[in-house]
PDB file of N, CA and C in Angstrom:
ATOM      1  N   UNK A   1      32.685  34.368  17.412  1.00  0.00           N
ATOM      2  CA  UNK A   1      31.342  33.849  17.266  1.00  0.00           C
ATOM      3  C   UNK A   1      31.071  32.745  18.283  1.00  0.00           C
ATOM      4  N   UNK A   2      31.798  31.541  18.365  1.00  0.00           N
ATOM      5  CA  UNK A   2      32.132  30.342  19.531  1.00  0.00           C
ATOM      6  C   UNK A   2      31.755  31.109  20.644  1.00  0.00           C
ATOM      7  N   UNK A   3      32.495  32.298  21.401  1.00  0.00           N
ATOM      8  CA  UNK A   3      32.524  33.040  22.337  1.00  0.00           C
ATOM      9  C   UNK A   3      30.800  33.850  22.878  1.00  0.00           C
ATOM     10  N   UNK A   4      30.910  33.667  21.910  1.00  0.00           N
ATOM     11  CA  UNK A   4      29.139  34.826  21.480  1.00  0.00           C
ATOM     12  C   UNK A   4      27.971  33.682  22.353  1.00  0.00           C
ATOM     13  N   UNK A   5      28.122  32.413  21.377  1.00  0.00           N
ATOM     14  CA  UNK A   5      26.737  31.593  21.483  1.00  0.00           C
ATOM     15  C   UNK A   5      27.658  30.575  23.236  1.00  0.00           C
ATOM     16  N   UNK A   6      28.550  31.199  22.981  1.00  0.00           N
ATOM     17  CA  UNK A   6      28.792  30.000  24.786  1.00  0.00           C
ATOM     18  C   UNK A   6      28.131  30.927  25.530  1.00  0.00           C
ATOM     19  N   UNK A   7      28.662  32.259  26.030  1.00  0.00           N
ATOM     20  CA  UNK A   7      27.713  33.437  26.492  1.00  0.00           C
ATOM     21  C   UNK A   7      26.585  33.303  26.561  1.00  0.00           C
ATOM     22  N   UNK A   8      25.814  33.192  25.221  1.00  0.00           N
ATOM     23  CA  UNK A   8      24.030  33.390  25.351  1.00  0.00           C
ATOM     24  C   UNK A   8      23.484  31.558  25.994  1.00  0.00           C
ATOM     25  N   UNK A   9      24.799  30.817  25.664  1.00  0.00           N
ATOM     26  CA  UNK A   9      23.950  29.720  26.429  1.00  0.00           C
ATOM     27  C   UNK A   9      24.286  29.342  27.678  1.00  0.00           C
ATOM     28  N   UNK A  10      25.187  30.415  28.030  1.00  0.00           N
ATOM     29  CA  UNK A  10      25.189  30.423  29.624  1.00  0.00           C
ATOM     30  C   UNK A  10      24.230  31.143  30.468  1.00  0.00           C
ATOM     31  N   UNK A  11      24.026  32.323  29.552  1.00  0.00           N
ATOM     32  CA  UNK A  11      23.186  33.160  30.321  1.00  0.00           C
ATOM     33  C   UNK A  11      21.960  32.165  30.483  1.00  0.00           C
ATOM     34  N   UNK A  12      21.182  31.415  29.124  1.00  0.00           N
ATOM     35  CA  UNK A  12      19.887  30.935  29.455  1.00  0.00           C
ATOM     36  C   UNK A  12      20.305  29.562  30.400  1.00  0.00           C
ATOM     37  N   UNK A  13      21.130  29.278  30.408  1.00  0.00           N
ATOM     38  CA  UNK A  13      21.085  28.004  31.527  1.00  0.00           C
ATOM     39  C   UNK A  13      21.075  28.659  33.161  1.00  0.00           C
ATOM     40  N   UNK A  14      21.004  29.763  33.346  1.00  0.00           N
ATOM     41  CA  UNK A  14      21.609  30.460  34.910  1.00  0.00           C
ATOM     42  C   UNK A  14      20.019  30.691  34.861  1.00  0.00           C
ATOM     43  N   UNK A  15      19.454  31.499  33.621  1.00  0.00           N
ATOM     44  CA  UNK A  15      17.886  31.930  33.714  1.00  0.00           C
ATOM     45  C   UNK A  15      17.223  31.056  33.855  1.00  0.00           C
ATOM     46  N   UNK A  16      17.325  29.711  33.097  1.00  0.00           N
ATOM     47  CA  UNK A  16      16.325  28.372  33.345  1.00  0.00           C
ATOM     48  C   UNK A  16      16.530  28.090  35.003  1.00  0.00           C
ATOM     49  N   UNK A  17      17.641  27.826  35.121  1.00  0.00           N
ATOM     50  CA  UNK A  17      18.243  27.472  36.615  1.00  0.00           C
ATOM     51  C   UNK A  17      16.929  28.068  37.858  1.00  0.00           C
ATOM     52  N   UNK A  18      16.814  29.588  37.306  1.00  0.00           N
ATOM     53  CA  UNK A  18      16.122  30.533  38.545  1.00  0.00           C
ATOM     54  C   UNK A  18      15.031  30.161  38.577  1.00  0.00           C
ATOM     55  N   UNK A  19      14.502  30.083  37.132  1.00  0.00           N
ATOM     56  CA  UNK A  19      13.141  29.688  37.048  1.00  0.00           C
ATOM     57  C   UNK A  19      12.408  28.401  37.769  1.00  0.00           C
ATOM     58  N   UNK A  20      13.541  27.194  37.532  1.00  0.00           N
ATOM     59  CA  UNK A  20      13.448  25.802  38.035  1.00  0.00           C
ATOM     60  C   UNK A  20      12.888  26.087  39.672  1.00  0.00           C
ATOM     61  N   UNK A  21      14.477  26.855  40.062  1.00  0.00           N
ATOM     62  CA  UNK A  21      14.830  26.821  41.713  1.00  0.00           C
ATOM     63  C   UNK A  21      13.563  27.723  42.589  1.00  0.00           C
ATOM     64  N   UNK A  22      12.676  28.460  41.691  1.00  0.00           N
ATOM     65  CA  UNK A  22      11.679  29.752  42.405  1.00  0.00           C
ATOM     66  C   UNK A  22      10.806  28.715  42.481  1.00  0.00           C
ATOM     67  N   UNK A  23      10.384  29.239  44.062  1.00  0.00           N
ATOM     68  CA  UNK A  23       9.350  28.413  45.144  1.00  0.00           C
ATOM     69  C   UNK A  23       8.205  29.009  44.475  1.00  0.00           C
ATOM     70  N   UNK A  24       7.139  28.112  44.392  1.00  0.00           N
ATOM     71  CA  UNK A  24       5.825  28.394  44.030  1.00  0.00           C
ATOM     72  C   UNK A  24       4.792  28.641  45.095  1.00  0.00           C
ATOM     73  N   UNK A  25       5.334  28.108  46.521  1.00  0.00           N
ATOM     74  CA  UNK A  25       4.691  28.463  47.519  1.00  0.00           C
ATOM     75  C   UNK A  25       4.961  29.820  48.588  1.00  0.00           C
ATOM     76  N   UNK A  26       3.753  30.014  48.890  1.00  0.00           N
ATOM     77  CA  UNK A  26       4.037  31.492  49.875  1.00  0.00           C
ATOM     78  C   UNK A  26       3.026  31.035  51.178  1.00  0.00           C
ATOM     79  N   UNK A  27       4.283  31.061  52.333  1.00  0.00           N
ATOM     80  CA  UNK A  27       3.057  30.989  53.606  1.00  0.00           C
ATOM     81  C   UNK A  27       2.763  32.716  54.137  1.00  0.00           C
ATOM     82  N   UNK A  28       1.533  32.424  54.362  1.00  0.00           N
ATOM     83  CA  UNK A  28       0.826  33.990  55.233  1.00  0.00           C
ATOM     84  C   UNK A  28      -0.874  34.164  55.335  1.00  0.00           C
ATOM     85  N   UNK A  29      -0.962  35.322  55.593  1.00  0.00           N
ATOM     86  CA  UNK A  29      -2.339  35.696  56.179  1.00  0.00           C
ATOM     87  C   UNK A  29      -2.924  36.193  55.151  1.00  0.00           C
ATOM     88  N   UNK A  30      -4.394  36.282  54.246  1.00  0.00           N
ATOM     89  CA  UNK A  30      -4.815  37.007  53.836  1.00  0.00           C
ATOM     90  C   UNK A  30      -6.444  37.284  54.195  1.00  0.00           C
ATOM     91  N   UNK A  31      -6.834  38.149  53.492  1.00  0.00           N
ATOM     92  CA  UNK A  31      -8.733  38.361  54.123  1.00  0.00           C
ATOM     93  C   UNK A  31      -9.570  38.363  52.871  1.00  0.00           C
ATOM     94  N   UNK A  32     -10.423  38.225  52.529  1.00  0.00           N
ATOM     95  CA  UNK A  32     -11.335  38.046  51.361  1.00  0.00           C
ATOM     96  C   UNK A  32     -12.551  37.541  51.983  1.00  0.00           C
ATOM     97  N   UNK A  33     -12.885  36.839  50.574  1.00  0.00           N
ATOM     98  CA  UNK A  33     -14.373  36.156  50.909  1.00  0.00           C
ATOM     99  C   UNK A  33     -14.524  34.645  50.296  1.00  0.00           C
ATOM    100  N   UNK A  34     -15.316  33.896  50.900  1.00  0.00           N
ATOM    101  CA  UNK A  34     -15.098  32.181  50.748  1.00  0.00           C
ATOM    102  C   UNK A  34     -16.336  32.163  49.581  1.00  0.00           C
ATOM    103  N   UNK A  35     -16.168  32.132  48.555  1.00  0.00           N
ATOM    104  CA  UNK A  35     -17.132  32.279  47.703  1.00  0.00           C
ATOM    105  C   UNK A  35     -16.593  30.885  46.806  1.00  0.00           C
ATOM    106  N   UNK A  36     -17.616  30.541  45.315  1.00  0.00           N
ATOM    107  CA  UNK A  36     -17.189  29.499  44.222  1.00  0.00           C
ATOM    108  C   UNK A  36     -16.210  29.270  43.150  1.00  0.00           C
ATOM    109  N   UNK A  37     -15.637  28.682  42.962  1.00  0.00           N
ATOM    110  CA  UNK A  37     -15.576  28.601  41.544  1.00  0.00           C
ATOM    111  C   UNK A  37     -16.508  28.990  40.407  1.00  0.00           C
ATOM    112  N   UNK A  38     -17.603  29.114  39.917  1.00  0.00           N
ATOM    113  CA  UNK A  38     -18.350  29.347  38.813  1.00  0.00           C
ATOM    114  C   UNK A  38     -18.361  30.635  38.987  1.00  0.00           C
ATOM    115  N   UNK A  39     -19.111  31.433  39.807  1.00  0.00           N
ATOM    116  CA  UNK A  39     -19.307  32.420  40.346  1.00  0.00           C
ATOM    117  C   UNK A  39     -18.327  33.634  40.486  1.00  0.00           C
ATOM    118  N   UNK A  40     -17.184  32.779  41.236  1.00  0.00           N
ATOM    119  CA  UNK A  40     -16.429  33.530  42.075  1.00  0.00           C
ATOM    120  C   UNK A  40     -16.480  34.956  42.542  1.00  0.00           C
ATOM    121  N   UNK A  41     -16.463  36.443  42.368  1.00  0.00           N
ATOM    122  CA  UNK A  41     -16.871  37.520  42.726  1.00  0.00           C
ATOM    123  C   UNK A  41     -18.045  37.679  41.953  1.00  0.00           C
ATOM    124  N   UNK A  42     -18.390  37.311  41.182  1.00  0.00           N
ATOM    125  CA  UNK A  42     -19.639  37.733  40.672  1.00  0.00           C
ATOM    126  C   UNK A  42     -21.311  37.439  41.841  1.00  0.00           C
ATOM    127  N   UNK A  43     -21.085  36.536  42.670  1.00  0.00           N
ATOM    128  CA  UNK A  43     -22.404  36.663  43.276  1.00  0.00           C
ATOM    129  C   UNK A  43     -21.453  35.485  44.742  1.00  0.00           C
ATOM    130  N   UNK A  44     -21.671  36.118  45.717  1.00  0.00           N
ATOM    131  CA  UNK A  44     -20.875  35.831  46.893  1.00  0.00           C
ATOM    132  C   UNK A  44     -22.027  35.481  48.139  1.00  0.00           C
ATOM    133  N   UNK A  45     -23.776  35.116  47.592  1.00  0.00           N
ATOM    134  CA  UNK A  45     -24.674  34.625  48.268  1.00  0.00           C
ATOM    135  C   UNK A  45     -24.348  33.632  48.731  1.00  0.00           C
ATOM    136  N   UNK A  46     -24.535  33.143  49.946  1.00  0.00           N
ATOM    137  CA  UNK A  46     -24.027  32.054  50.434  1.00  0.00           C
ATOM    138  C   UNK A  46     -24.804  31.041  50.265  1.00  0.00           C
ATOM    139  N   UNK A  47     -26.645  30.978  50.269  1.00  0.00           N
ATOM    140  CA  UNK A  47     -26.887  29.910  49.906  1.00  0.00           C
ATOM    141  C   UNK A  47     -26.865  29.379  47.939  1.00  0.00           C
ATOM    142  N   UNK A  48     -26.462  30.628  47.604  1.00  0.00           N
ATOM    143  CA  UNK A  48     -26.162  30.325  45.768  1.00  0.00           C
ATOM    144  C   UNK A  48     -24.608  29.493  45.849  1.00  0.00           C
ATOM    145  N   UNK A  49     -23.560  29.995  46.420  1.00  0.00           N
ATOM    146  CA  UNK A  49     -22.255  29.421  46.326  1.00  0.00           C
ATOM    147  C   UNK A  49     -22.351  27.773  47.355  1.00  0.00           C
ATOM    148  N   UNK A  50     -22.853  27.682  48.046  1.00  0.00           N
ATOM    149  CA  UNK A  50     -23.335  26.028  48.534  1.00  0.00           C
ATOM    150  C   UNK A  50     -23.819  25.584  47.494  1.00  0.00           C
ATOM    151  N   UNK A  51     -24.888  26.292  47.083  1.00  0.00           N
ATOM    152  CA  UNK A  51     -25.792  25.162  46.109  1.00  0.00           C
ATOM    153  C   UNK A  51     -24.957  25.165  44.667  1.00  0.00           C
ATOM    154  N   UNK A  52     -23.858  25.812  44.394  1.00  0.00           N
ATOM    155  CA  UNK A  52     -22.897  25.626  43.044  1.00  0.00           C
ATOM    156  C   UNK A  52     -21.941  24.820  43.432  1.00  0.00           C
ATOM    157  N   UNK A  53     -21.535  24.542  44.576  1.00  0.00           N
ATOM    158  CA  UNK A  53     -20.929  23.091  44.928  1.00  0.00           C
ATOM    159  C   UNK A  53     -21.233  22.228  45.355  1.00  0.00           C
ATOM    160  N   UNK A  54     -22.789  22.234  46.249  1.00  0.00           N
ATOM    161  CA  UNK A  54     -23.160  20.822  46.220  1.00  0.00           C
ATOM    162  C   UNK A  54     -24.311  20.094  44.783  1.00  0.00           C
ATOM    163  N   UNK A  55     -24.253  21.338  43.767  1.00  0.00           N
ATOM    164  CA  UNK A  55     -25.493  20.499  42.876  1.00  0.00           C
ATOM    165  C   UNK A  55     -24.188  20.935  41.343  1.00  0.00           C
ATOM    166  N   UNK A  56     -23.769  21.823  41.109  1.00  0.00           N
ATOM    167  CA  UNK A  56     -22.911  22.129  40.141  1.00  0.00           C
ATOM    168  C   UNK A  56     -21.592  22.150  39.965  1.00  0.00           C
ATOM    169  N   UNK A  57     -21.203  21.084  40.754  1.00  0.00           N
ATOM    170  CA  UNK A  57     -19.433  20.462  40.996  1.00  0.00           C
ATOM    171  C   UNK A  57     -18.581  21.661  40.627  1.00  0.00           C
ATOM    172  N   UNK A  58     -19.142  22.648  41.468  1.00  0.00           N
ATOM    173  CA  UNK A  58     -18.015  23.759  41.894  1.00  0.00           C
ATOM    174  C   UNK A  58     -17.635  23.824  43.339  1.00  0.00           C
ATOM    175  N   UNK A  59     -16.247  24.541  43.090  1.00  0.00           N
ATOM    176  CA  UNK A  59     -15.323  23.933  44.287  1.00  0.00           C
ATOM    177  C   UNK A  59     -15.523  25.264  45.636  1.00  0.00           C
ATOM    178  N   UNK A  60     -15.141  25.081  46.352  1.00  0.00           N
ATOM    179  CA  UNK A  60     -14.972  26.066  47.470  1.00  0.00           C
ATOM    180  C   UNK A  60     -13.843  27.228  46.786  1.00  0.00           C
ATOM    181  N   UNK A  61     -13.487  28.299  47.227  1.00  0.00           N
ATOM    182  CA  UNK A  61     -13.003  29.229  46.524  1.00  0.00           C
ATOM    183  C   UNK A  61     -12.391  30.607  47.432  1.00  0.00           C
ATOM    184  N   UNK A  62     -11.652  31.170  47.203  1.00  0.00           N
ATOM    185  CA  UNK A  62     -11.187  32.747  48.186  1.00  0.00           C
ATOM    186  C   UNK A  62     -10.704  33.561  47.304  1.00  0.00           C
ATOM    187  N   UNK A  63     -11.701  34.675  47.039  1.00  0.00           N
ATOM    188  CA  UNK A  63     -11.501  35.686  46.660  1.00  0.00           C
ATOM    189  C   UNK A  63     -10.657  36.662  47.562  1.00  0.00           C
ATOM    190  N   UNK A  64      -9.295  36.929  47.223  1.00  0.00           N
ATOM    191  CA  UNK A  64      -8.675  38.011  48.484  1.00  0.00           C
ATOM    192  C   UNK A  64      -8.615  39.332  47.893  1.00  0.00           C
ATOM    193  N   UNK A  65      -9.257  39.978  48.732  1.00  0.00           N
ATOM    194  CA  UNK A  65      -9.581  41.966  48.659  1.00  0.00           C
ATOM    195  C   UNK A  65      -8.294  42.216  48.220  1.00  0.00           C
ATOM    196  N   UNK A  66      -7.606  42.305  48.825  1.00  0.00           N
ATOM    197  CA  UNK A  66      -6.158  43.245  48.234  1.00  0.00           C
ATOM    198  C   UNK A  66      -5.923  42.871  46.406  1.00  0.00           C
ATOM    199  N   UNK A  67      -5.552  41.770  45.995  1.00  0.00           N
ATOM    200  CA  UNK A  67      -5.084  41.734  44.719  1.00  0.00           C
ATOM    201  C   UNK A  67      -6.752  40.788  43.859  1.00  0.00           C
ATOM    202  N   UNK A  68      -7.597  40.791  44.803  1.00  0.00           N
ATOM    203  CA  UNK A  68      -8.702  40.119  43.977  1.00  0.00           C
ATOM    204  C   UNK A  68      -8.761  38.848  42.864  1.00  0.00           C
ATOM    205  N   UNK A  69      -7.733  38.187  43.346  1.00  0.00           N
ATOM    206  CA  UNK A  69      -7.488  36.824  43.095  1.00  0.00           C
ATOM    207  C   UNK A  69      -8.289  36.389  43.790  1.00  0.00           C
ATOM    208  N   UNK A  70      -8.701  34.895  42.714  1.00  0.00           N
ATOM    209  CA  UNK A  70      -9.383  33.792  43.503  1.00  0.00           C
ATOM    210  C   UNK A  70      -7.786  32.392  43.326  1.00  0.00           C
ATOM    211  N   UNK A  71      -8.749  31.960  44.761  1.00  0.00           N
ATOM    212  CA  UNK A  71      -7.845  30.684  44.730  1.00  0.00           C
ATOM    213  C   UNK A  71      -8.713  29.608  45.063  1.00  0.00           C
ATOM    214  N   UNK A  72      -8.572  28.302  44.912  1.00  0.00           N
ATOM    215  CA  UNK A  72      -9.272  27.532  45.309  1.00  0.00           C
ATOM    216  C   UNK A  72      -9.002  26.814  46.823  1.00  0.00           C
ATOM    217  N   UNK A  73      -9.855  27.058  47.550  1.00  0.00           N
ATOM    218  CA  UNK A  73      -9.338  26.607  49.167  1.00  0.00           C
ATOM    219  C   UNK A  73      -9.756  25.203  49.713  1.00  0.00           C
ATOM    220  N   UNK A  74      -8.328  24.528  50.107  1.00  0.00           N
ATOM    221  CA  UNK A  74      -8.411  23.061  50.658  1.00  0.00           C
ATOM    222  C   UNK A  74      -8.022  23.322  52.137  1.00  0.00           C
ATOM    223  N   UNK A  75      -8.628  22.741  52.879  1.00  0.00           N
ATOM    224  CA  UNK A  75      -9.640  21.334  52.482  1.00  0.00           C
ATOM    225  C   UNK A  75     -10.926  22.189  52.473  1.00  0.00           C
ATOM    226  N   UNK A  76     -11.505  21.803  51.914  1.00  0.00           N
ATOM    227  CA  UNK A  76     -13.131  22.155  51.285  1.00  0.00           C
ATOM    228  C   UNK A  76     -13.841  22.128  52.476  1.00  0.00           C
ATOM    229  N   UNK A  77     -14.325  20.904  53.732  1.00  0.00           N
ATOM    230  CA  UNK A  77     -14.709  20.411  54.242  1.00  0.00           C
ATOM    231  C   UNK A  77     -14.433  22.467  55.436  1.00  0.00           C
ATOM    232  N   UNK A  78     -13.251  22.636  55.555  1.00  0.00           N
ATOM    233  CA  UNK A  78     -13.098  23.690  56.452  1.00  0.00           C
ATOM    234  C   UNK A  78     -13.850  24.966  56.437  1.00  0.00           C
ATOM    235  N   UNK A  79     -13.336  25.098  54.541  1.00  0.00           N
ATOM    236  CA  UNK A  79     -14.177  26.109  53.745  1.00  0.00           C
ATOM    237  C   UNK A  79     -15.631  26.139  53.843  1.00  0.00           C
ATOM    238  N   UNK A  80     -16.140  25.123  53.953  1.00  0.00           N
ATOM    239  CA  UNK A  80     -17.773  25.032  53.757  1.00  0.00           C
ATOM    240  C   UNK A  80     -18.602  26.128  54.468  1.00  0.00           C
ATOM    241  N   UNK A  81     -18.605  26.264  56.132  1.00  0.00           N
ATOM    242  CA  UNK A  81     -19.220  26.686  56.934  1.00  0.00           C
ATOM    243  C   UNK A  81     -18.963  27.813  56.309  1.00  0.00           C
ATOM    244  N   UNK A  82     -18.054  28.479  56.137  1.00  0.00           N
ATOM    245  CA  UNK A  82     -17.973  29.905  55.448  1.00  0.00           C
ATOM    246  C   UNK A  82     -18.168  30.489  54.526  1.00  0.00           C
ATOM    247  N   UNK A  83     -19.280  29.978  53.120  1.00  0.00           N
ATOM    248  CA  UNK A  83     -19.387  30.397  52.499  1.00  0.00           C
ATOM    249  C   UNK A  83     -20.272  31.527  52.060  1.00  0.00           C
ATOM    250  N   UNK A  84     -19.245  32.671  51.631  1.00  0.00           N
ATOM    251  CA  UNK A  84     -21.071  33.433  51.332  1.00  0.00           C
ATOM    252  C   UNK A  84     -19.642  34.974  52.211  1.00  0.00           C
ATOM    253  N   UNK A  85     -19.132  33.875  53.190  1.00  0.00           N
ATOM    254  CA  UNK A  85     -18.555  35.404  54.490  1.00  0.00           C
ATOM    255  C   UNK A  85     -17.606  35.872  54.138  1.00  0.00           C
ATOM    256  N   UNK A  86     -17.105  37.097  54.614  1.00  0.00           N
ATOM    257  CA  UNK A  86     -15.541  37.487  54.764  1.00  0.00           C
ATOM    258  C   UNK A  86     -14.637  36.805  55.625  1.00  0.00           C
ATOM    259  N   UNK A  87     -14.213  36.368  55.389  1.00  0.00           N
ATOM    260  CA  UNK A  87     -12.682  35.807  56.408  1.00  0.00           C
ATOM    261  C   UNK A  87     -11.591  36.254  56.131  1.00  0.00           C
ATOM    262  N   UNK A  88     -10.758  35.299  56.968  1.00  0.00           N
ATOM    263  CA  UNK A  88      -9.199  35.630  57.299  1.00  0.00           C
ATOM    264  C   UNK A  88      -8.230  34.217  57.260  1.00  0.00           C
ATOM    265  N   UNK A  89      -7.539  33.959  55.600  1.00  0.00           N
ATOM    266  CA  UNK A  89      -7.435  32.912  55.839  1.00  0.00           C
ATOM    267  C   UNK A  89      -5.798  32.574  55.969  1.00  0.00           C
ATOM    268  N   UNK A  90      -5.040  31.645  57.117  1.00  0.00           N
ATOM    269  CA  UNK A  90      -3.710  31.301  56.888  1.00  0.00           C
ATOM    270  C   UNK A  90      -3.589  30.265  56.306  1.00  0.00           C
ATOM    271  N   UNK A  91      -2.531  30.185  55.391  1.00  0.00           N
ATOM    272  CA  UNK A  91      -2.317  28.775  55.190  1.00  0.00           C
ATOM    273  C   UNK A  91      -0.630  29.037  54.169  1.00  0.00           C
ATOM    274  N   UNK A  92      -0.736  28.224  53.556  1.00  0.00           N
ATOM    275  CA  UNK A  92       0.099  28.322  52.334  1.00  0.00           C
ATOM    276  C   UNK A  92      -0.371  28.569  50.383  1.00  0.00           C
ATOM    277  N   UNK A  93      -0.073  29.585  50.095  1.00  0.00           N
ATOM    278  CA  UNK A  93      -0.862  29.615  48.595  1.00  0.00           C
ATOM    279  C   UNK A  93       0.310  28.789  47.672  1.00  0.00           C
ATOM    280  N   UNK A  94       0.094  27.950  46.754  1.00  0.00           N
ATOM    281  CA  UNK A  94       0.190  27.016  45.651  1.00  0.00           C
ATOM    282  C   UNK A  94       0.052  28.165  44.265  1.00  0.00           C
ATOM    283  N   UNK A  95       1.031  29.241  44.135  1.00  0.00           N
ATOM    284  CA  UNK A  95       0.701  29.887  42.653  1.00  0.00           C
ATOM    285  C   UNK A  95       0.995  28.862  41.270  1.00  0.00           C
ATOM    286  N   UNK A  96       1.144  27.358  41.748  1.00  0.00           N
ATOM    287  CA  UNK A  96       1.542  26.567  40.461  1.00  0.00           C
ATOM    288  C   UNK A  96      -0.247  25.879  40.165  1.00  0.00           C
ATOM    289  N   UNK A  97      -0.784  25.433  41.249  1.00  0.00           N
ATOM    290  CA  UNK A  97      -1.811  25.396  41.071  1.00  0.00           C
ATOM    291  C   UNK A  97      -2.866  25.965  42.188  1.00  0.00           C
ATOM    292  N   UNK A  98      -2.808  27.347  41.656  1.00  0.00           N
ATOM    293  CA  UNK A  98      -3.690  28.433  42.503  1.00  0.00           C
ATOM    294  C   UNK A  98      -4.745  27.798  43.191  1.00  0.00           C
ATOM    295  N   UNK A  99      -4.428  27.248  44.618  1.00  0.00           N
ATOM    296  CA  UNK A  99      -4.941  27.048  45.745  1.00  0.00           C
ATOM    297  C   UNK A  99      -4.523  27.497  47.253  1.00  0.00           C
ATOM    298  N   UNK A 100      -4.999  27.576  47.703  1.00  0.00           N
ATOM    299  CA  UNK A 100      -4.633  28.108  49.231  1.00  0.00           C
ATOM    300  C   UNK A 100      -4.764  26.472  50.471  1.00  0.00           C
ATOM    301  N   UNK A 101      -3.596  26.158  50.957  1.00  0.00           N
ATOM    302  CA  UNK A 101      -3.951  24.886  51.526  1.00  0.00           C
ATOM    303  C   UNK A 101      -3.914  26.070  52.664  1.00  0.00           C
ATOM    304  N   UNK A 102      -5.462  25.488  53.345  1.00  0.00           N
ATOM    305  CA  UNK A 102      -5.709  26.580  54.933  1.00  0.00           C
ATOM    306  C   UNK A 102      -5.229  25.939  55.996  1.00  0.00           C
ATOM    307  N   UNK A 103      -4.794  26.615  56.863  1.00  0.00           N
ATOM    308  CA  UNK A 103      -4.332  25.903  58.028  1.00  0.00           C
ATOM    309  C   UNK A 103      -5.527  25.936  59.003  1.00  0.00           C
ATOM    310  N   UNK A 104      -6.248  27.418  59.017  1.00  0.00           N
ATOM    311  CA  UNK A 104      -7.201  28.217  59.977  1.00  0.00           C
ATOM    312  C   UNK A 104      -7.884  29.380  58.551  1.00  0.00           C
ATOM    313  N   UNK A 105      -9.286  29.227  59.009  1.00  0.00           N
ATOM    314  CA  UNK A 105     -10.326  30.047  58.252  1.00  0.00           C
ATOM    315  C   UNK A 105     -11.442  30.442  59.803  1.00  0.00           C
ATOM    316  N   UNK A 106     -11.285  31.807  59.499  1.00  0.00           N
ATOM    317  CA  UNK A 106     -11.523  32.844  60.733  1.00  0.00           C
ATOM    318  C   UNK A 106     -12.553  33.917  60.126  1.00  0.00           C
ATOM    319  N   UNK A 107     -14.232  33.854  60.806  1.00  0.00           N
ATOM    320  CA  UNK A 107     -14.896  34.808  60.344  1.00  0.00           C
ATOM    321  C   UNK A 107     -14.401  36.437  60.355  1.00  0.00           C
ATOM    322  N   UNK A 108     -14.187  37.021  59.447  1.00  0.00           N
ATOM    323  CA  UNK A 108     -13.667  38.891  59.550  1.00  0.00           C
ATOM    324  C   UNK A 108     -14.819  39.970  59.230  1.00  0.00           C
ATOM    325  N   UNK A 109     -14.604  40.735  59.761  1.00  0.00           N
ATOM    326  CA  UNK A 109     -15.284  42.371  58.893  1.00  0.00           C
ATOM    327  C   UNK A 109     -15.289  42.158  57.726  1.00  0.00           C
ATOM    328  N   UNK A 110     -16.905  42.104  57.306  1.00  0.00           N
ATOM    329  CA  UNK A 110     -17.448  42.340  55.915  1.00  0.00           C
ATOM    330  C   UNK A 110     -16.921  43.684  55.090  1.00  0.00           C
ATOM    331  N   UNK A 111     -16.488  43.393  54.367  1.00  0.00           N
ATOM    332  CA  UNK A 111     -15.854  44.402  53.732  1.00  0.00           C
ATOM    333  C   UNK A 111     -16.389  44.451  52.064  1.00  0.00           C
ATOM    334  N   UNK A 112     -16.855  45.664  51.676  1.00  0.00           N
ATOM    335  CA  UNK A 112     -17.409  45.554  50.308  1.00  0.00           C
ATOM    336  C   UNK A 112     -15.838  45.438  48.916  1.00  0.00           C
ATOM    337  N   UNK A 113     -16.520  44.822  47.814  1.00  0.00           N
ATOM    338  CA  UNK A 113     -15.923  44.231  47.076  1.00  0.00           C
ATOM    339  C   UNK A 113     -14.989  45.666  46.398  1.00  0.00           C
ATOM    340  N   UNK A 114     -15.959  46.536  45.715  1.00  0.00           N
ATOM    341  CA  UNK A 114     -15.795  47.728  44.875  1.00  0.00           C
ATOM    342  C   UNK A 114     -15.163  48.383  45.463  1.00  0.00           C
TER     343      UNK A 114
END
């Protein structure tokens, strides 16, 4: 029995261990669209997603085509000019707190959502 519960509390200390040690960050390229927080794919107008962050303290935002996640994109100030467009954004994504820090935000081929 001793033998049993040292086992199962080895195993969960090796599993906590992985969990601790796994990077939350991923650097790379993705393409989407610079749309809001409130909004987010639901309406990707560019002068509606300005006016939900400069009058309705919503944040800048990237919806990416492939897995259709939003993330929230810093610095804001970069994000701005692009809202509403498709881009191409590098940076590093934050899956602990789903943001994309951009390095470079690059106008792309409009590409439909559906």
């Amino acid at each position: 029995m001793n033998r049993r519960l040292l086992f199962i509390a080895f195993i969960l200390l090796i599993g906590a261990r992985m969990v601790i040690a796994s990077p939350t960050t991923k650097e790379g390229t993705w393409t989407g669209i610079v749309t809001d927080t409130i909004t987010a794919a639901a309406d990707t107008e560019p002068a509606r997603v300005t006016e939900n962050v400069r009058e309705h303290g919503a944040l800048y935002a990237f919806l990416e085509y492939k897995t259709q996640r939003v993330y929230v994109l810093k610095p804001q100030n970069v994000a701005a000019p692009f809202a509403g467009r498709a881009v191409t954004v590098r940076g590093t994504i934050d899956s602990a707190t789903i943001t994309i820090n951009a390095t470079s935000i690059t106008a792309a081929p409009a590409k439909t959502l559906r």
